[in-house]
C-alpha atoms as a PDB file:
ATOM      1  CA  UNK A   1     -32.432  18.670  64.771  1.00  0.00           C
ATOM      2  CA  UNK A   2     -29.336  20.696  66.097  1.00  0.00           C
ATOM      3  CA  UNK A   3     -27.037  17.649  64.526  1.00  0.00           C
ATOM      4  CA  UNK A   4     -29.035  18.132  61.337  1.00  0.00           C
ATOM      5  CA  UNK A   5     -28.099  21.414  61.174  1.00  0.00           C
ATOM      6  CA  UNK A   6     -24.390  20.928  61.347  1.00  0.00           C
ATOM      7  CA  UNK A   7     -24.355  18.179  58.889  1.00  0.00           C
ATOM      8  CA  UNK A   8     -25.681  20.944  56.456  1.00  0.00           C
ATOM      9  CA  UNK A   9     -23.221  23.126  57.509  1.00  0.00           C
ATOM     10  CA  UNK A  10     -20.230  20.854  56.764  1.00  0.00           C
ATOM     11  CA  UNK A  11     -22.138  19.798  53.555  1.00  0.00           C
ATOM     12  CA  UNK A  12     -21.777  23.113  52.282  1.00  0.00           C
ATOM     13  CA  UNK A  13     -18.322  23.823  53.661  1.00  0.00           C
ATOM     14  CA  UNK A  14     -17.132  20.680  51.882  1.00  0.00           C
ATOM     15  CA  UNK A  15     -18.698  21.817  48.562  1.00  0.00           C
ATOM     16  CA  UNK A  16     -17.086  25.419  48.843  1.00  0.00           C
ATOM     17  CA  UNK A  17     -13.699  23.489  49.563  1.00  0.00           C
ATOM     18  CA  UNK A  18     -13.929  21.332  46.236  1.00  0.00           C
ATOM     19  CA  UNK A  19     -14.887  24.478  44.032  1.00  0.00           C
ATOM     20  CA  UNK A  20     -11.924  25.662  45.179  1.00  0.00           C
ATOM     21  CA  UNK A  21      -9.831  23.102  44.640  1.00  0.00           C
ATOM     22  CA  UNK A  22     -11.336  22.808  41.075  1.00  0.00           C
ATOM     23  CA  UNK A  23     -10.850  26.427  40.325  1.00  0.00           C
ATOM     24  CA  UNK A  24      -6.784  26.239  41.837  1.00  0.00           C
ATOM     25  CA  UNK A  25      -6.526  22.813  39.430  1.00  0.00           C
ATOM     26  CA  UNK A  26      -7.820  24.420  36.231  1.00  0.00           C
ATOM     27  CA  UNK A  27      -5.691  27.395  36.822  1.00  0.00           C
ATOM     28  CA  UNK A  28      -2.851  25.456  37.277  1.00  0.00           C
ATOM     29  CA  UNK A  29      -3.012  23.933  33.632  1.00  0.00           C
ATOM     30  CA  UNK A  30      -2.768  27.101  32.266  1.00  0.00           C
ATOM     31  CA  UNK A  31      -0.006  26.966  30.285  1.00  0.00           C
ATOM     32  CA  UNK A  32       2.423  29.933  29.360  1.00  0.00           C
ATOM     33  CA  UNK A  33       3.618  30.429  25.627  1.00  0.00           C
ATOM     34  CA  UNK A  34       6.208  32.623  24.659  1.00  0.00           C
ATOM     35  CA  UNK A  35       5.717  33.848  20.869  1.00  0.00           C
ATOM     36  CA  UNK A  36       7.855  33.110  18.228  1.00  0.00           C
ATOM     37  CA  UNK A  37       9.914  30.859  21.144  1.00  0.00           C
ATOM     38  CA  UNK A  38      13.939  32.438  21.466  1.00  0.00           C
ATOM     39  CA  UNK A  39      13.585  34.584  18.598  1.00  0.00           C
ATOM     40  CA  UNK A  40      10.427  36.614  20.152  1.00  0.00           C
ATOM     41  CA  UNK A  41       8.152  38.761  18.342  1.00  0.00           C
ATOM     42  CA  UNK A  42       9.334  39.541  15.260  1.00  0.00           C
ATOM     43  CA  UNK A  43       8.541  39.440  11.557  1.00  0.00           C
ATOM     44  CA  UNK A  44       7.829  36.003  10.072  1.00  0.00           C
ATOM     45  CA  UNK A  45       5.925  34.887  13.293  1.00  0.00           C
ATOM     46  CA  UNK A  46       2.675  34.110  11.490  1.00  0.00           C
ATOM     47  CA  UNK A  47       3.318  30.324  11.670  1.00  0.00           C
ATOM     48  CA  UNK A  48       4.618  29.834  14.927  1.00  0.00           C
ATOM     49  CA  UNK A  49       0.886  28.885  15.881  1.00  0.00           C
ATOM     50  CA  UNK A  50       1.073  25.624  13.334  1.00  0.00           C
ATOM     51  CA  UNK A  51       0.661  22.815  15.761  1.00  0.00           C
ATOM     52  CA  UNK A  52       0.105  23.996  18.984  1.00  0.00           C
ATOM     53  CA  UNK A  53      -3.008  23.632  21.341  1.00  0.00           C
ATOM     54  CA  UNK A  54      -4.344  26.603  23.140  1.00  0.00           C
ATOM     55  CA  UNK A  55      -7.143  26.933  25.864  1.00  0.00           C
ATOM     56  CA  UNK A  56      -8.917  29.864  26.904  1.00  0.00           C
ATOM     57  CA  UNK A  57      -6.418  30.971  29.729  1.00  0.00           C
ATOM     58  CA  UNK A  58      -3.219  30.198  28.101  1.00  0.00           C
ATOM     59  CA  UNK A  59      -0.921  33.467  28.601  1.00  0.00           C
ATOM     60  CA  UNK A  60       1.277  34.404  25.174  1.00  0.00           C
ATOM     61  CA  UNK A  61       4.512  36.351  26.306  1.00  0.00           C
ATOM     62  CA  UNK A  62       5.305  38.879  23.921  1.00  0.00           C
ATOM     63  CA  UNK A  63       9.136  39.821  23.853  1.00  0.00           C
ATOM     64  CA  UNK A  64      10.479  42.851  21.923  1.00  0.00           C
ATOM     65  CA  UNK A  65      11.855  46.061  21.725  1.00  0.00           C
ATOM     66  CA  UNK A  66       9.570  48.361  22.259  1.00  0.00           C
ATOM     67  CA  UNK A  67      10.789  51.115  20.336  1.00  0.00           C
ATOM     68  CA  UNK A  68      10.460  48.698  17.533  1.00  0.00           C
ATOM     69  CA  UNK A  69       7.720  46.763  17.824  1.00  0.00           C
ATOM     70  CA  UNK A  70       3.945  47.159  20.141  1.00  0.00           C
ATOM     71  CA  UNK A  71       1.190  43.970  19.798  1.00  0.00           C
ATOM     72  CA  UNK A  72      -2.559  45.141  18.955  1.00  0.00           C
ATOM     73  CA  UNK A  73      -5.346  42.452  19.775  1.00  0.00           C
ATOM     74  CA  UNK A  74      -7.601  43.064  16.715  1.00  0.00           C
ATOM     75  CA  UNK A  75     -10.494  41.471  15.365  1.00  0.00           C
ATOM     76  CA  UNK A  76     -10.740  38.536  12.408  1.00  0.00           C
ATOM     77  CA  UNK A  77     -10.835  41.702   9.753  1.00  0.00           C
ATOM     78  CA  UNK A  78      -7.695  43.829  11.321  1.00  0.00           C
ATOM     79  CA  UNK A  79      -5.908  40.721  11.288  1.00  0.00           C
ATOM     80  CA  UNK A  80      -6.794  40.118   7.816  1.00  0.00           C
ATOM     81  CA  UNK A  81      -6.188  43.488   7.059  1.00  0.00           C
ATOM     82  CA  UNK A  82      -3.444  44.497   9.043  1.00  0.00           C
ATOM     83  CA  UNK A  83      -5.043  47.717  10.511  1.00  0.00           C
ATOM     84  CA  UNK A  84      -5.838  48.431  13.881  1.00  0.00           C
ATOM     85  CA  UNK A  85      -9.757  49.066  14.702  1.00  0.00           C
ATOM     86  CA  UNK A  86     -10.434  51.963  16.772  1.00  0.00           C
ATOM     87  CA  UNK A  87     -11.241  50.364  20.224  1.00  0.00           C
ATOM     88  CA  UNK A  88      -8.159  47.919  19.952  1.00  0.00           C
ATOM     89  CA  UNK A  89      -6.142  47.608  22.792  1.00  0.00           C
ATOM     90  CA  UNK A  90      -2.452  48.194  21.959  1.00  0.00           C
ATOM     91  CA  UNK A  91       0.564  46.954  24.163  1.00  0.00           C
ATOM     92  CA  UNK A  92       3.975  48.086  24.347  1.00  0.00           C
ATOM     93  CA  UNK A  93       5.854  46.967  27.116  1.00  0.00           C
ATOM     94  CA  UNK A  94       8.399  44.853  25.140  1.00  0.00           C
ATOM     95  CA  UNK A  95       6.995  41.906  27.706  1.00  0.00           C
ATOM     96  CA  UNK A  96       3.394  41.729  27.094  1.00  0.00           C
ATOM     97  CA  UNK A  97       1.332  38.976  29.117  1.00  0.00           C
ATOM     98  CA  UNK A  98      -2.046  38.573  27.816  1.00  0.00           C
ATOM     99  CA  UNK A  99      -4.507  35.751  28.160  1.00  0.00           C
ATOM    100  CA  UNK A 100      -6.239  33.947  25.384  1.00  0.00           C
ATOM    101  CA  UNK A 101     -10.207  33.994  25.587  1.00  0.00           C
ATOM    102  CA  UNK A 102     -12.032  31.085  24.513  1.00  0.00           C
ATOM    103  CA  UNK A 103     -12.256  31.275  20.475  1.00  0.00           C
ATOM    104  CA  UNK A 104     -10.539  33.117  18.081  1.00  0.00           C
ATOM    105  CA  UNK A 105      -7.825  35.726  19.188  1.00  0.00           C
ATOM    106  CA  UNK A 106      -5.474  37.512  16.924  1.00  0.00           C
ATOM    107  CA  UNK A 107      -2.684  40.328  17.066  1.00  0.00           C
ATOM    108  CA  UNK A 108      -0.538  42.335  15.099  1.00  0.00           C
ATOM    109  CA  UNK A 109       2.046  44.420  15.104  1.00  0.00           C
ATOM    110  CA  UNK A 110       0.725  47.735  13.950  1.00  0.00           C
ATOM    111  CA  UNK A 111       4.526  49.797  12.972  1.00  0.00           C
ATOM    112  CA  UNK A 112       4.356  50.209   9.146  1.00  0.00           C
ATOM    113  CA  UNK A 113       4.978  47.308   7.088  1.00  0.00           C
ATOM    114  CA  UNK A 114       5.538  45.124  10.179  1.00  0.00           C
ATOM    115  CA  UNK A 115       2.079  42.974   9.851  1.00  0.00           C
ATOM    116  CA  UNK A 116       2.373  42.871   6.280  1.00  0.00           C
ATOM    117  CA  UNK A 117       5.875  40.786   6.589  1.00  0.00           C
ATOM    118  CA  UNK A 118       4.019  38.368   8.708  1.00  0.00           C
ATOM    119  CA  UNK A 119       4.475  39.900  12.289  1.00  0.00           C
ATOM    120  CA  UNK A 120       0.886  38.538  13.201  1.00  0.00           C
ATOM    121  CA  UNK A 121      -0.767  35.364  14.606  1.00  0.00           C
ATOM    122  CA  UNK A 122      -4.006  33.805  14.566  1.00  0.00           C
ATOM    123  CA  UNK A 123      -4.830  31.409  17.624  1.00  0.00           C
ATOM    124  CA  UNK A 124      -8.030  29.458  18.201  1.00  0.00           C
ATOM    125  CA  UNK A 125      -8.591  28.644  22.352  1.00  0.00           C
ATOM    126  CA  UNK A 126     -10.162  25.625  22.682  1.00  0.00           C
END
């Protein structure tokens, strides 16, 4: 009964161990994008999504000058809209990191004029 006992023991010890290694491996595809590749996060941008596969996890660096420039996450309408909804989360570092959820996630740059000239993106996460 007492070997019984350990054999459970290392069962569940061995299944711990794989979750773990399954977590580490799906964090490990994540992949990082930079927007708009060596030219950043500018106007224009909108299309730099065309033909790219995201997954929930994916990081997009943002890279601009912040005095110039922030990223809002918005919803589908803000995007569509370019305005910012009130519980938006703006960033303004000039080297954002953020995370894609699963589904649809879009930002904008909410200076005047800025979204309107295409400084915004649309990405779906698979």
């Amino acid at each position: 009964m007492g070997q019984g006992r350990g054999s459970a023991g290392v069962g569940v010890v061995m299944v711990m161990c794989l979750s773990l290694l399954l977590l580490h491996c799906e964090w490990a595809e994540a992949r990082s994008y930079t927007v708009g590749d060596a030219g950043g996060w500018s106007p224009n941008v909108a299309g730099w999504p065309k033909g790219k596969s995201f997954r929930a996890g994916d990081v997009l660096v943002f890279n601009y000058a912040p005095s110039a420039h922030n990223v809002v996450a918005v919803n589908k309408a803000g995007y569509q809209t370019c305005s910012t909804p009130r519980a938006a989360k703006v960033f303004q570092t000039g080297k954002d990191q953020i995370k894609l959820a699963k589904g649809q996630n879009f930002f904008i740059c909410s200076f005047p004029g800025h979204c309107q000239s295409g400084m915004k993106i649309a990405i779906t996460a698979a």
